[in-house]
C-alpha atoms as a PDB file:
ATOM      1  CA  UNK A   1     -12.465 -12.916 -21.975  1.00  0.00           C
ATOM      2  CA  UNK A   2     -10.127 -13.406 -19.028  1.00  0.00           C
ATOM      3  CA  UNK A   3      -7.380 -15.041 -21.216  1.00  0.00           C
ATOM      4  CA  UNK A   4      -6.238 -11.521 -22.014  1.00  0.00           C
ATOM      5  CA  UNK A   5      -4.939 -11.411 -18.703  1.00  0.00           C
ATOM      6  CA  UNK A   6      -3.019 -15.002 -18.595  1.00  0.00           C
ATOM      7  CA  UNK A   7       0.323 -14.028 -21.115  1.00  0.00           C
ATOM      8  CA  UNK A   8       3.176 -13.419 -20.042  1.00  0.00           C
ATOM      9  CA  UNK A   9       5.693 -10.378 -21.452  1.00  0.00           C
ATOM     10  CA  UNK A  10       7.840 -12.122 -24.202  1.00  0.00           C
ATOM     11  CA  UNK A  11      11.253 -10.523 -26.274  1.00  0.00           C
ATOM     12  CA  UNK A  12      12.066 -10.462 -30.019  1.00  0.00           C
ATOM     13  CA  UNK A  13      15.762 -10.984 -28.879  1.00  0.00           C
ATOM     14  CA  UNK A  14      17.416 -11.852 -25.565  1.00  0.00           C
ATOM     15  CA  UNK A  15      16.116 -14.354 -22.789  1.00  0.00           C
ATOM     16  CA  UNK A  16      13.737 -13.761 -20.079  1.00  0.00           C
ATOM     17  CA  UNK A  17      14.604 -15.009 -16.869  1.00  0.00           C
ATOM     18  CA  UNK A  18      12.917 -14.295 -13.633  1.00  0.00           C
ATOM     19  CA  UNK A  19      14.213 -12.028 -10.899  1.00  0.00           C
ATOM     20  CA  UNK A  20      14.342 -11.566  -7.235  1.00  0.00           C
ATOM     21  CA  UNK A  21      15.976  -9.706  -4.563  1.00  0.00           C
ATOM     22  CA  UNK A  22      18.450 -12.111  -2.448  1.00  0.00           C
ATOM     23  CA  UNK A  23      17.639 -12.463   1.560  1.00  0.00           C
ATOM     24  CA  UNK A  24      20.340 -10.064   2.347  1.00  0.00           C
ATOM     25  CA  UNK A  25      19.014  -7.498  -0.333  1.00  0.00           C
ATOM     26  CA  UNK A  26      14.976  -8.163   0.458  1.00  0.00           C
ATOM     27  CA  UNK A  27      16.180  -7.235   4.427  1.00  0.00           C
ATOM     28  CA  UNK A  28      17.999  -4.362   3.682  1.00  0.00           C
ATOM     29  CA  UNK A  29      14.353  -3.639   1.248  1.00  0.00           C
ATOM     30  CA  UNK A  30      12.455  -3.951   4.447  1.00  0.00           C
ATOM     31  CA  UNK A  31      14.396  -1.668   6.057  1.00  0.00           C
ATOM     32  CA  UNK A  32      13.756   0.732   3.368  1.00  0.00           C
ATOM     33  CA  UNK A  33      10.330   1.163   3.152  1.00  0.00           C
ATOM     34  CA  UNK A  34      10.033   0.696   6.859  1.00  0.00           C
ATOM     35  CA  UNK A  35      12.418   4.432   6.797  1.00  0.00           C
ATOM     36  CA  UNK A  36      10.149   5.648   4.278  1.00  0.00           C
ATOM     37  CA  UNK A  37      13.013   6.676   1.781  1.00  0.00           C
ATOM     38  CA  UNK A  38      10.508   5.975  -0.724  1.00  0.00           C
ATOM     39  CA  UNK A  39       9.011   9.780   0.095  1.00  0.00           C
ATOM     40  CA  UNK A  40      12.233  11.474  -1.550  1.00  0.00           C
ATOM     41  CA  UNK A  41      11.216  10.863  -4.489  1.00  0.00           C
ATOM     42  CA  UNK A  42       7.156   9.579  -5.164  1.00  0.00           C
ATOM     43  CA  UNK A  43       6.006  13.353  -4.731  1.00  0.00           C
ATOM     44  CA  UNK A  44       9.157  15.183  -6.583  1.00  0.00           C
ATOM     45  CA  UNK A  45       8.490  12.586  -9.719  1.00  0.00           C
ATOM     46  CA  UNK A  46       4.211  12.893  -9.163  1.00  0.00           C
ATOM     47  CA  UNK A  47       4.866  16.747  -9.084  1.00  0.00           C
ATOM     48  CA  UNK A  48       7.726  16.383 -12.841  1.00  0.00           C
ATOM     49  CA  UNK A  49       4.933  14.533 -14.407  1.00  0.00           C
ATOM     50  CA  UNK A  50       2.288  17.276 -14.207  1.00  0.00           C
ATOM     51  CA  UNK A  51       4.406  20.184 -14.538  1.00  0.00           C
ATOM     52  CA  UNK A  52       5.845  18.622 -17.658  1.00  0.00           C
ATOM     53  CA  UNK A  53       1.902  18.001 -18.883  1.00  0.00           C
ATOM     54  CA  UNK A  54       1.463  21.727 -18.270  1.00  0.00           C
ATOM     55  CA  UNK A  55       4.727  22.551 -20.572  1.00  0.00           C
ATOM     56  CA  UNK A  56       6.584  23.560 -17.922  1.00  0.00           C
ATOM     57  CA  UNK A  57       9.227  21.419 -18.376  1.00  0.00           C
ATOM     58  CA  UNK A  58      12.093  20.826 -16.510  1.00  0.00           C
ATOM     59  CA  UNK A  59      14.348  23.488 -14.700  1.00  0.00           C
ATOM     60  CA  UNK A  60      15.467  21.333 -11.726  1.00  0.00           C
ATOM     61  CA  UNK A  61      15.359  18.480  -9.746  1.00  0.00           C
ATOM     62  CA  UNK A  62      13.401  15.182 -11.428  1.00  0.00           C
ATOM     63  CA  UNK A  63      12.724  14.744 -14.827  1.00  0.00           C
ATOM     64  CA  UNK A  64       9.416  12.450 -15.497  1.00  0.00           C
ATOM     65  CA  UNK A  65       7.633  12.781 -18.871  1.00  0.00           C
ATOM     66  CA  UNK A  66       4.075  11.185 -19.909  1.00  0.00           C
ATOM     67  CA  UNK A  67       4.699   8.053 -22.016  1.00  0.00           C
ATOM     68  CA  UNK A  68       4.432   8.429 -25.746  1.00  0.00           C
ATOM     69  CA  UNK A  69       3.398   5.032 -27.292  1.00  0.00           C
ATOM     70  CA  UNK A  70       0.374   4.600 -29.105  1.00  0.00           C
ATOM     71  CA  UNK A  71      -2.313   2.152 -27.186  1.00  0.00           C
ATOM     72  CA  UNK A  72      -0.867   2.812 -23.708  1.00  0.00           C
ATOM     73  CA  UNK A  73      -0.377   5.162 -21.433  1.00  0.00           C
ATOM     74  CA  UNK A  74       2.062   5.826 -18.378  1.00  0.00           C
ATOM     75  CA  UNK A  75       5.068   8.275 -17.263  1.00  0.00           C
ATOM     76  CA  UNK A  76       8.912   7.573 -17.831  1.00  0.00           C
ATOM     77  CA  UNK A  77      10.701   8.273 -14.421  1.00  0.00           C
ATOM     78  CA  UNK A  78      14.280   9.604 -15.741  1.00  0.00           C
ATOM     79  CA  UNK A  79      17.197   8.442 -13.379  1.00  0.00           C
ATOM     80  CA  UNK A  80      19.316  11.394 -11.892  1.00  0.00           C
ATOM     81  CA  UNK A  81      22.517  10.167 -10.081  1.00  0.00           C
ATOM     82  CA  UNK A  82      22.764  12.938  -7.620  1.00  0.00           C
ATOM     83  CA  UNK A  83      19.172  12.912  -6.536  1.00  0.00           C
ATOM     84  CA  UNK A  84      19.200   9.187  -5.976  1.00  0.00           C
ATOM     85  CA  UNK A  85      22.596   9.632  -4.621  1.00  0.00           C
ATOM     86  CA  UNK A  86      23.509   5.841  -6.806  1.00  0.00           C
ATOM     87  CA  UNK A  87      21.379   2.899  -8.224  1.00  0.00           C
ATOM     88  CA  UNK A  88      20.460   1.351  -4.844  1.00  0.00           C
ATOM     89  CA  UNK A  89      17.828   3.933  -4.093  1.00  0.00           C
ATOM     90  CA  UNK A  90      16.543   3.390  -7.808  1.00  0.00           C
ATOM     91  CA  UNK A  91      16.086  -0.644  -7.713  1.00  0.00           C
ATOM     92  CA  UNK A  92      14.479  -0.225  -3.502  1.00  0.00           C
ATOM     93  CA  UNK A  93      12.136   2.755  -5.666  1.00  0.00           C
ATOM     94  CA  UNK A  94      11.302   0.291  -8.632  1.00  0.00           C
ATOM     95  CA  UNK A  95      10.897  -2.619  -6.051  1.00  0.00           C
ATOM     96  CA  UNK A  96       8.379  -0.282  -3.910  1.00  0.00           C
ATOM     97  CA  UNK A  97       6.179   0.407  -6.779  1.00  0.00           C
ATOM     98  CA  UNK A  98       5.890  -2.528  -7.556  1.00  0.00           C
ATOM     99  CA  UNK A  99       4.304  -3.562  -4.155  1.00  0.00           C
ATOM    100  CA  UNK A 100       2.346  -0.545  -4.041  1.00  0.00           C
ATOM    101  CA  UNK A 101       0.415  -1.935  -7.634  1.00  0.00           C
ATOM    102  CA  UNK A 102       0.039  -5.768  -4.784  1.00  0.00           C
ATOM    103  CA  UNK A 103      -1.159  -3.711  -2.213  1.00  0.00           C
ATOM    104  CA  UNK A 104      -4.223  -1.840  -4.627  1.00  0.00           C
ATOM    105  CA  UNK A 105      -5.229  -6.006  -5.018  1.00  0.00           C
ATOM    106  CA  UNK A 106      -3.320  -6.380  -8.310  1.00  0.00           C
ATOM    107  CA  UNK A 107      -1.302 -10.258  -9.471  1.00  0.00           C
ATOM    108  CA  UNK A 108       1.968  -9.526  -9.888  1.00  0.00           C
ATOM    109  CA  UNK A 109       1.789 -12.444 -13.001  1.00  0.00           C
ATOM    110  CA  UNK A 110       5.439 -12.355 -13.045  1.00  0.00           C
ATOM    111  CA  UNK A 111       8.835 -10.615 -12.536  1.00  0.00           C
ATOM    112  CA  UNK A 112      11.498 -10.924 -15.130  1.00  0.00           C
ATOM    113  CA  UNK A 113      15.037  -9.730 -16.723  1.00  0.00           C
ATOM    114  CA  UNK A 114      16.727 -10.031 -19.981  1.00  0.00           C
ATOM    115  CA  UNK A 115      20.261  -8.715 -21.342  1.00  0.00           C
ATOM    116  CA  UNK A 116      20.466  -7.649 -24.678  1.00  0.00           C
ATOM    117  CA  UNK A 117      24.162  -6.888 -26.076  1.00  0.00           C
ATOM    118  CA  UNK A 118      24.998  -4.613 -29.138  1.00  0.00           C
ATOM    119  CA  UNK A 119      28.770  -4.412 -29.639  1.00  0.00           C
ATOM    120  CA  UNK A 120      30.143  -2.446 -26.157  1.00  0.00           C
ATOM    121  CA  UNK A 121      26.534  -2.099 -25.048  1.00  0.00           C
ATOM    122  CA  UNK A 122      24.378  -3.626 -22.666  1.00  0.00           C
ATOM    123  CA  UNK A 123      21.238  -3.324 -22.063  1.00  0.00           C
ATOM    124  CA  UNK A 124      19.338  -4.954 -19.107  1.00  0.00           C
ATOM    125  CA  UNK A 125      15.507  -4.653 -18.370  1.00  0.00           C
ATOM    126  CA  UNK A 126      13.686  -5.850 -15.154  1.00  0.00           C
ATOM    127  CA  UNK A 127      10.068  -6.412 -15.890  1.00  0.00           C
ATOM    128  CA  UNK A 128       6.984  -6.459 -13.729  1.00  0.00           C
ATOM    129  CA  UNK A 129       3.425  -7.028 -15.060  1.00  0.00           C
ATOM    130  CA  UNK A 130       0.436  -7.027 -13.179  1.00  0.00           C
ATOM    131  CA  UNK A 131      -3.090  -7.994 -13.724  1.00  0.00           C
ATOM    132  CA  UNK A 132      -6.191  -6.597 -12.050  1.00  0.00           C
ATOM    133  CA  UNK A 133      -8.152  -9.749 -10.299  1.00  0.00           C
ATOM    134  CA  UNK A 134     -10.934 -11.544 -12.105  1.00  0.00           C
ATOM    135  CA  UNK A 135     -13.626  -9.784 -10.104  1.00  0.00           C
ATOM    136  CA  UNK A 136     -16.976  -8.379 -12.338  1.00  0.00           C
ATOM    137  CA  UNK A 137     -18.452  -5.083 -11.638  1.00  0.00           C
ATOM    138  CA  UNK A 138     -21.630  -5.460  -9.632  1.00  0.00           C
ATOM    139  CA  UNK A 139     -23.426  -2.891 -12.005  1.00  0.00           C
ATOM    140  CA  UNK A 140     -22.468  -4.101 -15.570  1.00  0.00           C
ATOM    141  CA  UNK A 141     -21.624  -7.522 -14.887  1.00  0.00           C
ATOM    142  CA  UNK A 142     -18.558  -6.833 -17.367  1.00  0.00           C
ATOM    143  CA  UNK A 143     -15.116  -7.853 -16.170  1.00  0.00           C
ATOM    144  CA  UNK A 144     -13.813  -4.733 -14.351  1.00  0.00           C
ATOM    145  CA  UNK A 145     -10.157  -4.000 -15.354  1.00  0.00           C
ATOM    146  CA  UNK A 146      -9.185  -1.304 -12.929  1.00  0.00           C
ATOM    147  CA  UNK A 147      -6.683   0.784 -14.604  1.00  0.00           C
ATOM    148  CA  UNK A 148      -6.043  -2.638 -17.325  1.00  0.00           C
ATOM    149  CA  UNK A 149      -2.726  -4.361 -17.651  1.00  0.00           C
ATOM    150  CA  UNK A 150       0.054  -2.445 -15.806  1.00  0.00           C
ATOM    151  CA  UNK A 151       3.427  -2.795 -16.918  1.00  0.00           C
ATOM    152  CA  UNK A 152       6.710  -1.798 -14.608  1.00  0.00           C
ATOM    153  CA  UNK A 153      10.166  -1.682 -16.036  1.00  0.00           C
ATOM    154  CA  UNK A 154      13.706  -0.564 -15.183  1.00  0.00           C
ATOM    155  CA  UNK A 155      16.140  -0.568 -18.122  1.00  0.00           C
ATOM    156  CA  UNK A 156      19.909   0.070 -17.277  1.00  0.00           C
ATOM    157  CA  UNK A 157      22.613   0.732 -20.192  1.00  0.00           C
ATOM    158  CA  UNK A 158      26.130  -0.622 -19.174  1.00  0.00           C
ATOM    159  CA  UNK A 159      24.768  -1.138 -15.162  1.00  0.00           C
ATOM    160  CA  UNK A 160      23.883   2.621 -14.668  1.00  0.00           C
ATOM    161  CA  UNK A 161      20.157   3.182 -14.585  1.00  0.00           C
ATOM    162  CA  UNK A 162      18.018   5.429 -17.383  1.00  0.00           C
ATOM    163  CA  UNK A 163      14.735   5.029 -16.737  1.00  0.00           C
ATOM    164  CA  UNK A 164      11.439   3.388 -15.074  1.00  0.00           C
ATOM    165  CA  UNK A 165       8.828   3.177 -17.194  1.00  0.00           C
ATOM    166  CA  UNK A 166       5.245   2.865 -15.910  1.00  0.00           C
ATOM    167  CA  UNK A 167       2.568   1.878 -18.164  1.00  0.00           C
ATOM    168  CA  UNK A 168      -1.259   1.066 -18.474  1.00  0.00           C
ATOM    169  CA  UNK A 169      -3.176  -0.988 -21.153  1.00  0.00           C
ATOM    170  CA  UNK A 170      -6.066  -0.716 -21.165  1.00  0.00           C
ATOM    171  CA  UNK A 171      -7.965  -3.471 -22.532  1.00  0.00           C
ATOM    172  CA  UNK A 172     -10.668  -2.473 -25.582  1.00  0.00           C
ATOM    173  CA  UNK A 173     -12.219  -5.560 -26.055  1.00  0.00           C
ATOM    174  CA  UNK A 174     -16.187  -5.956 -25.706  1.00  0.00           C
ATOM    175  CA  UNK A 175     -17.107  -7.124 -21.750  1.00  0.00           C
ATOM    176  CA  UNK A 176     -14.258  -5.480 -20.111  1.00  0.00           C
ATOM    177  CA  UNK A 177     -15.072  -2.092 -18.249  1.00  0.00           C
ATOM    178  CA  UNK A 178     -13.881   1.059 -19.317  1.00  0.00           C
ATOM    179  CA  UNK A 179     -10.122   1.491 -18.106  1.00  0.00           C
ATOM    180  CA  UNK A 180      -9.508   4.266 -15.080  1.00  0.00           C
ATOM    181  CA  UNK A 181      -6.883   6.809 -16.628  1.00  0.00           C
ATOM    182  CA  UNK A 182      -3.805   6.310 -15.594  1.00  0.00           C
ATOM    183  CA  UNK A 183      -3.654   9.485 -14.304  1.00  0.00           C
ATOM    184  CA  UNK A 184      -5.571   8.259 -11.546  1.00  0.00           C
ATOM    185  CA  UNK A 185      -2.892   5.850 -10.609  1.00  0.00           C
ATOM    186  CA  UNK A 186      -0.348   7.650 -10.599  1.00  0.00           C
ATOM    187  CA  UNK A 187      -2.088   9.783  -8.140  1.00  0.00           C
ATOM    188  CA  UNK A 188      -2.893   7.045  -6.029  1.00  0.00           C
ATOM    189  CA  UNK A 189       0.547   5.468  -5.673  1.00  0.00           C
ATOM    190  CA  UNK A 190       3.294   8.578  -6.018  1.00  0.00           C
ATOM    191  CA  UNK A 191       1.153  11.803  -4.610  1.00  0.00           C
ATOM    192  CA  UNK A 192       2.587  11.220  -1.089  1.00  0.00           C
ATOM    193  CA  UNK A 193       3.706  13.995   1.863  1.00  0.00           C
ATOM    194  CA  UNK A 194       7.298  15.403   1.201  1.00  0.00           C
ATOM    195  CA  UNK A 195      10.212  13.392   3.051  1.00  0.00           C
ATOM    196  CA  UNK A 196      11.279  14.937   6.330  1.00  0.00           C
ATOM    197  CA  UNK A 197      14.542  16.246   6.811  1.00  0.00           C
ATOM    198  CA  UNK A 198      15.931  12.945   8.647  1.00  0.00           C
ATOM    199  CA  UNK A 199      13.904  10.538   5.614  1.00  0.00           C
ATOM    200  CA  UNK A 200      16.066  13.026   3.500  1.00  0.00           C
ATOM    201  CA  UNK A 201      19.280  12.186   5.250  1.00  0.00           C
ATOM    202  CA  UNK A 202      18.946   8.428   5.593  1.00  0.00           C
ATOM    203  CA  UNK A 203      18.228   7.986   1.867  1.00  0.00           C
ATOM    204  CA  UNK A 204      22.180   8.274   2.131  1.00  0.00           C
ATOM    205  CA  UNK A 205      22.399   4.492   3.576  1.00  0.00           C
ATOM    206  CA  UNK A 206      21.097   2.953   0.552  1.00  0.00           C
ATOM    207  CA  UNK A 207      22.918   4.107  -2.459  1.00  0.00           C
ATOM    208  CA  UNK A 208      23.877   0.570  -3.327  1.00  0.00           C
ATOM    209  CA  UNK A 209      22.009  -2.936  -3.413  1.00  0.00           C
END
């Protein structure tokens, strides 16, 4: 039952290549999560999410919508230039979620990119997918799949970001347990204290990558 959780993400067009940050980019990373610029925005989008849920919608500030795909679930974190201040922020956000799925035990099984090109456009998508670890729930005995397959990508359109999209499969099958919602991980990783005036003001140092 645990081969659901050894294939990797493949595309009807493009090539998949793997990604990483360089040595001068994973440094200047450090140094980002070390300032905790990641606070400027994990709450604000956490916050978009639910009021958007309620119908709310959106008057100001982030935009971040539940995902709309049939068999998974997740939130689409909209890109807004002024908030981010440029796409270095954005790539330092999508690299810190990413560690934040490591750091709740999760495999990051791999870390990829592909360009697709349509005439003048371009699209390019980094791709992250993680897999809960083989462990069985003491009680059932049934493989326990945490919140299931989790999914992380940021798609660009001519190198300005759109979106990141975070999604959850949850896996059906019989001896799997049931999945957490992903409601619950969201929580977990993005409902964080509001960034302090000076977090607010160094975000400004890492507008590019």
């Amino acid at each position: 039952m645990r081969s659901l959780f050894s294939s990797a993400p493949s595309a009807a067009t493009g090539e998949w290549q793997p990604f990483a940050l360089t040595a001068a980019q994973a440094t200047q990373h450090a140094q980002w999560v070390a300032g905790r610029i990641h606070r400027n925005w994990l709450g604000p989008y956490f916050k978009a999410y639910h009021l958007h849920r309620g119908g709310a919608g959106r008057r100001h500030g982030l935009r971040a919508e539940p995902l709309r795909e049939d068999g998974r679930q997740g939130a689409m974190l909209f890109y807004d230039d002024e908030d981010f201040g440029g796409p270095g922020n954005f790539r330092h956000f999508y690299e810190y979620v990413g560690e934040q799925m490591v750091a709740l035990g999760y495999h990051r099984a791999c870390a990829d990119e592909c360009t697709r090109r349509h005439e003048s456009l371009r699209e390019h998508t980094l791709k992250q997918l993680f897999k809960p670890p083989p462990i069985d729930c003491p009680d059932s005995g049934y493989c326990d799949q945490r919140y299931g397959l989790v999914t992380l990508d940021l798609v660009s359109l001519n190198g300005q970001p759109l979106f990141i999209r975070v999604a959850a499969n949850p896996v059906l099958e019989h001896g799997f347990t049931p999945a957490i919602p992903f409601e619950d991980l969201l929580r977990t990783v993005f409902d964080v204290p509001l960034p302090t005036p000076e977090e607010q003001e160094n975000r400004l140092a890492y507008t590019s990558l």
